[in-house]
Protein backbone atom coordinates (compact mmCIF):
# COMPACT_ATOMS: atom_id res chain seq x y z
CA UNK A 1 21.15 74.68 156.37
CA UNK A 2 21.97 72.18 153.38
CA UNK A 3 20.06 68.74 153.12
CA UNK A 4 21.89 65.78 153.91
CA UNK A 5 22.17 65.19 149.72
CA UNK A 6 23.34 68.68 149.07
CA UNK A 7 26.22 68.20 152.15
CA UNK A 8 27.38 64.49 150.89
CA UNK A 9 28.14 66.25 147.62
CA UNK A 10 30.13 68.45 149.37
CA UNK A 11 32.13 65.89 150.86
CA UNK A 12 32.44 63.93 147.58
CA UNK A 13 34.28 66.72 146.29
CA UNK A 14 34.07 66.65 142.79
CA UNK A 15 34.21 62.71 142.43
CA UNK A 16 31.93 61.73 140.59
CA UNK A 17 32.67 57.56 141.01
CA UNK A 18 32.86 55.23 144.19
CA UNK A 19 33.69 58.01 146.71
CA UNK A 20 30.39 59.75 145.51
CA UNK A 21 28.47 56.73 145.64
CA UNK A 22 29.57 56.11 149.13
CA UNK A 23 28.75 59.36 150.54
CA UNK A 24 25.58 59.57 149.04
CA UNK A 25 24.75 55.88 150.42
CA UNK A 26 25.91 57.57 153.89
CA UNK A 27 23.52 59.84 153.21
CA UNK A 28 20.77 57.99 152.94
CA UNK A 29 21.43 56.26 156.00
CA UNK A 30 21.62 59.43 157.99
CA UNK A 31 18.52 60.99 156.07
CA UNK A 32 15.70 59.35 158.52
CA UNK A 33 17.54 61.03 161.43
CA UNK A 34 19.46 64.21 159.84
CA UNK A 35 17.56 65.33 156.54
CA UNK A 36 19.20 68.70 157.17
CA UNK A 37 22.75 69.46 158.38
CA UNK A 38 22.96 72.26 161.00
CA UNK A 39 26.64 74.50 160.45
CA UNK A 40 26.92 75.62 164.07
CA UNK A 41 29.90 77.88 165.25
CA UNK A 42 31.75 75.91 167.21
CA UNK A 43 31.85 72.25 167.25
CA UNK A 44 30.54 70.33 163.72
CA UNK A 45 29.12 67.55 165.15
CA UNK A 46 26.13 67.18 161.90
CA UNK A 47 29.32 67.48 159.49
CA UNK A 48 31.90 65.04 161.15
CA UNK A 49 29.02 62.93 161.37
CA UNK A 50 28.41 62.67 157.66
CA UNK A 51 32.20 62.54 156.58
CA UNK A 52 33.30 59.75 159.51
CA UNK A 53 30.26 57.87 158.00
CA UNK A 54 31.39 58.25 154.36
CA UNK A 55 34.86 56.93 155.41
CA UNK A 56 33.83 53.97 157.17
CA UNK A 57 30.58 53.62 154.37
CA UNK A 58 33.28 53.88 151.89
CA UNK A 59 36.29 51.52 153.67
CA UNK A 60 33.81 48.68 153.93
CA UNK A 61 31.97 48.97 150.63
CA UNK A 62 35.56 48.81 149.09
CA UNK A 63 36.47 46.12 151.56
CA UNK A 64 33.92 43.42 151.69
CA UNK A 65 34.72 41.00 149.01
CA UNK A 66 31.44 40.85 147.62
CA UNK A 67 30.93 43.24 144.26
CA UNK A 68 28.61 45.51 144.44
CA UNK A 69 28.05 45.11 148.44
CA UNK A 70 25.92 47.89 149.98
CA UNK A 71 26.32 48.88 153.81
CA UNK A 72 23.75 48.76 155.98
CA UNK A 73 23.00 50.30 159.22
CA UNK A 74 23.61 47.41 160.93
CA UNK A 75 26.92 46.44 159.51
CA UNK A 76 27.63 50.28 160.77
CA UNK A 77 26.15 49.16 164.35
CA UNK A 78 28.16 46.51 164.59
CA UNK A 79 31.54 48.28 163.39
CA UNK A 80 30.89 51.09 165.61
CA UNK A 81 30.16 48.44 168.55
CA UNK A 82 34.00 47.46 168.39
CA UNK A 83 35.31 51.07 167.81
CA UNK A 84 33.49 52.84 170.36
CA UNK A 85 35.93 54.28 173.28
CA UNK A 86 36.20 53.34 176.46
CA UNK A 87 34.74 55.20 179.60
CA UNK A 88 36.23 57.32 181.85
CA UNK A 89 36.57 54.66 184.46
CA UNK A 90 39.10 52.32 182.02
CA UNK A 91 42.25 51.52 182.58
CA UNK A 92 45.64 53.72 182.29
CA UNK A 93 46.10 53.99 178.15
CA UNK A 94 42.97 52.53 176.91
CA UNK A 95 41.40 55.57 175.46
CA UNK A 96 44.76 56.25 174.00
CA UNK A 97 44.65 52.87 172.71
CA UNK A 98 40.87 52.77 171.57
CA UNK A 99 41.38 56.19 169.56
CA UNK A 100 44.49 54.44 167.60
CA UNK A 101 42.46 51.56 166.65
CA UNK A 102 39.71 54.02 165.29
CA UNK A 103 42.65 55.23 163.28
CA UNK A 104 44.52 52.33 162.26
CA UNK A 105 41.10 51.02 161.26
CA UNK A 106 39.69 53.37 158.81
CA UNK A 107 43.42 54.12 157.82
CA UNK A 108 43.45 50.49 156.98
CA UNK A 109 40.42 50.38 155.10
CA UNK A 110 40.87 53.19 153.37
CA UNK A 111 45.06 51.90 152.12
CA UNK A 112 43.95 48.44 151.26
CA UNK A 113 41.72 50.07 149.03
CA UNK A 114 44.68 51.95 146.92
CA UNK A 115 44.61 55.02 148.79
CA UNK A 116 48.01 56.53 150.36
CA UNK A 117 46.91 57.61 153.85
CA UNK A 118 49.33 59.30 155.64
CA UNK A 119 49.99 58.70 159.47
CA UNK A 120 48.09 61.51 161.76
CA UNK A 121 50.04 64.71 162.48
CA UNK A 122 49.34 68.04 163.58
CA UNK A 123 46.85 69.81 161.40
CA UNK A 124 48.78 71.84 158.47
CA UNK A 125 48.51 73.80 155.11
CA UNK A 126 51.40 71.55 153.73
CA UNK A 127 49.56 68.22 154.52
CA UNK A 128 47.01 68.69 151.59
CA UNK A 129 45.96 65.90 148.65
CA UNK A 130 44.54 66.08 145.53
CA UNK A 131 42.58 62.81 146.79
CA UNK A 132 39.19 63.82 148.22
CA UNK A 133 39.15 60.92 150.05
CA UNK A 134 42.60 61.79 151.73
CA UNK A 135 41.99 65.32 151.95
CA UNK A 136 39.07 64.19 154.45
CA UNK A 137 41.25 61.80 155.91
CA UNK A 138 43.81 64.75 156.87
CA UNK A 139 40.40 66.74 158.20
CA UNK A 140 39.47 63.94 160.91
CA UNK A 141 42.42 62.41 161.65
CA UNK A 142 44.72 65.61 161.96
CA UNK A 143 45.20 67.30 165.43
CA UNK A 144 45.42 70.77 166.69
CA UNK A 145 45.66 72.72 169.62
CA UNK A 146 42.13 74.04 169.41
CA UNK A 147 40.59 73.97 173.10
CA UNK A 148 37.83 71.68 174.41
CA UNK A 149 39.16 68.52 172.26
CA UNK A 150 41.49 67.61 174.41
CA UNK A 151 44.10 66.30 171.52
CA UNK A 152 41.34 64.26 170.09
CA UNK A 153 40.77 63.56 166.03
CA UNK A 154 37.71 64.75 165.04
CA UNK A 155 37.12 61.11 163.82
CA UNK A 156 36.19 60.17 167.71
CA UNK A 157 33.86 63.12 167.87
CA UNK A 158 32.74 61.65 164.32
CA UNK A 159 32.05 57.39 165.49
CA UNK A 160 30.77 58.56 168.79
CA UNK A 161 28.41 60.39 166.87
CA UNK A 162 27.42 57.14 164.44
CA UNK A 163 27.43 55.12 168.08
CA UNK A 164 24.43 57.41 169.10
CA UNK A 165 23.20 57.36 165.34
CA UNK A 166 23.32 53.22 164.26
CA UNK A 167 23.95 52.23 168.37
CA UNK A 168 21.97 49.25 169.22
CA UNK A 169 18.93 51.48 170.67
CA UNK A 170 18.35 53.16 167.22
CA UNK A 171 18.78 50.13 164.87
């Protein structure tokens, strides 16, 4: 099993500039409660966890207005407080419409920020970028038919995971 360090240098992928510097400050926000990532078989909870994190880590870093701004875990608490998705017992179309604003959140983060983040689609060779930051984009946001996820991004799987990492019980 990598360490949490040795996996956010996976997901920087090569960069070696503000992409790198927020996954490694995702990193050590996760490192009190993951120092080590677990690869299981089937669903990569550990993993999804580290890259949503880097995204959002990354999205408001870039975002806030204030150079050199650092994200804490409560800023996370609080983002993942008004991202979180609905329960079973909601409404007709609110998940539907909780999992879009996930999306057109980070998306929005991540395009304000110069990045050209394509719309979600079904997961594909052909959708590939040169942009690391992208490229993970495509990984979380991207659909398939696998079984079990319903239809669902991985980025759900990936903020319900911060929700039970930086939720208000934790932080």
């Amino acid at each position: 099993m990598p360490t949490i360090w040795e996996y956010a240098d996976q997901v920087a992928a090569g960069d070696t500039g503000l992409w790198q510097a927020a996954t490694r400050r995702a990193a050590i926000l996760l490192a009190p409660t993951h120092p080590v990532i677990s690869l299981p078989y089937r669903m990569p909870v550990h993993q999804v966890l580290v890259q949503t994190t880097a995204l959002v880590v990354y999205g408001r870093t870039r975002t806030a207005g204030a150079p050199g701004h650092v994200v804490t875990g409560f800023e996370l608490a609080a983002w993942v407080a008004e991202h979180v998705l609905p329960g079973t017992d909601s409404g007709p179309g609110a998940v539907a419409a909780a999992v879009r604003r996930q999306l057109d959140s980070i998306a929005g983060m991540l395009r304000s920020t110069g990045h050209h983040v394509p719309e979600p689609g079904p997961r594909a060779l052909h959708r590939y970028s040169p942009d690391p930051v992208v490229r993970l984009w495509h990984d979380l946001a991207d659909v398939d038919d696998a079984p079990g996820l319903g239809g669902f991004p991985l980025l759900c799987l990936g903020v319900a995971a911060m929700s039970d990492t930086f939720g208000p019980a934790i932080v």
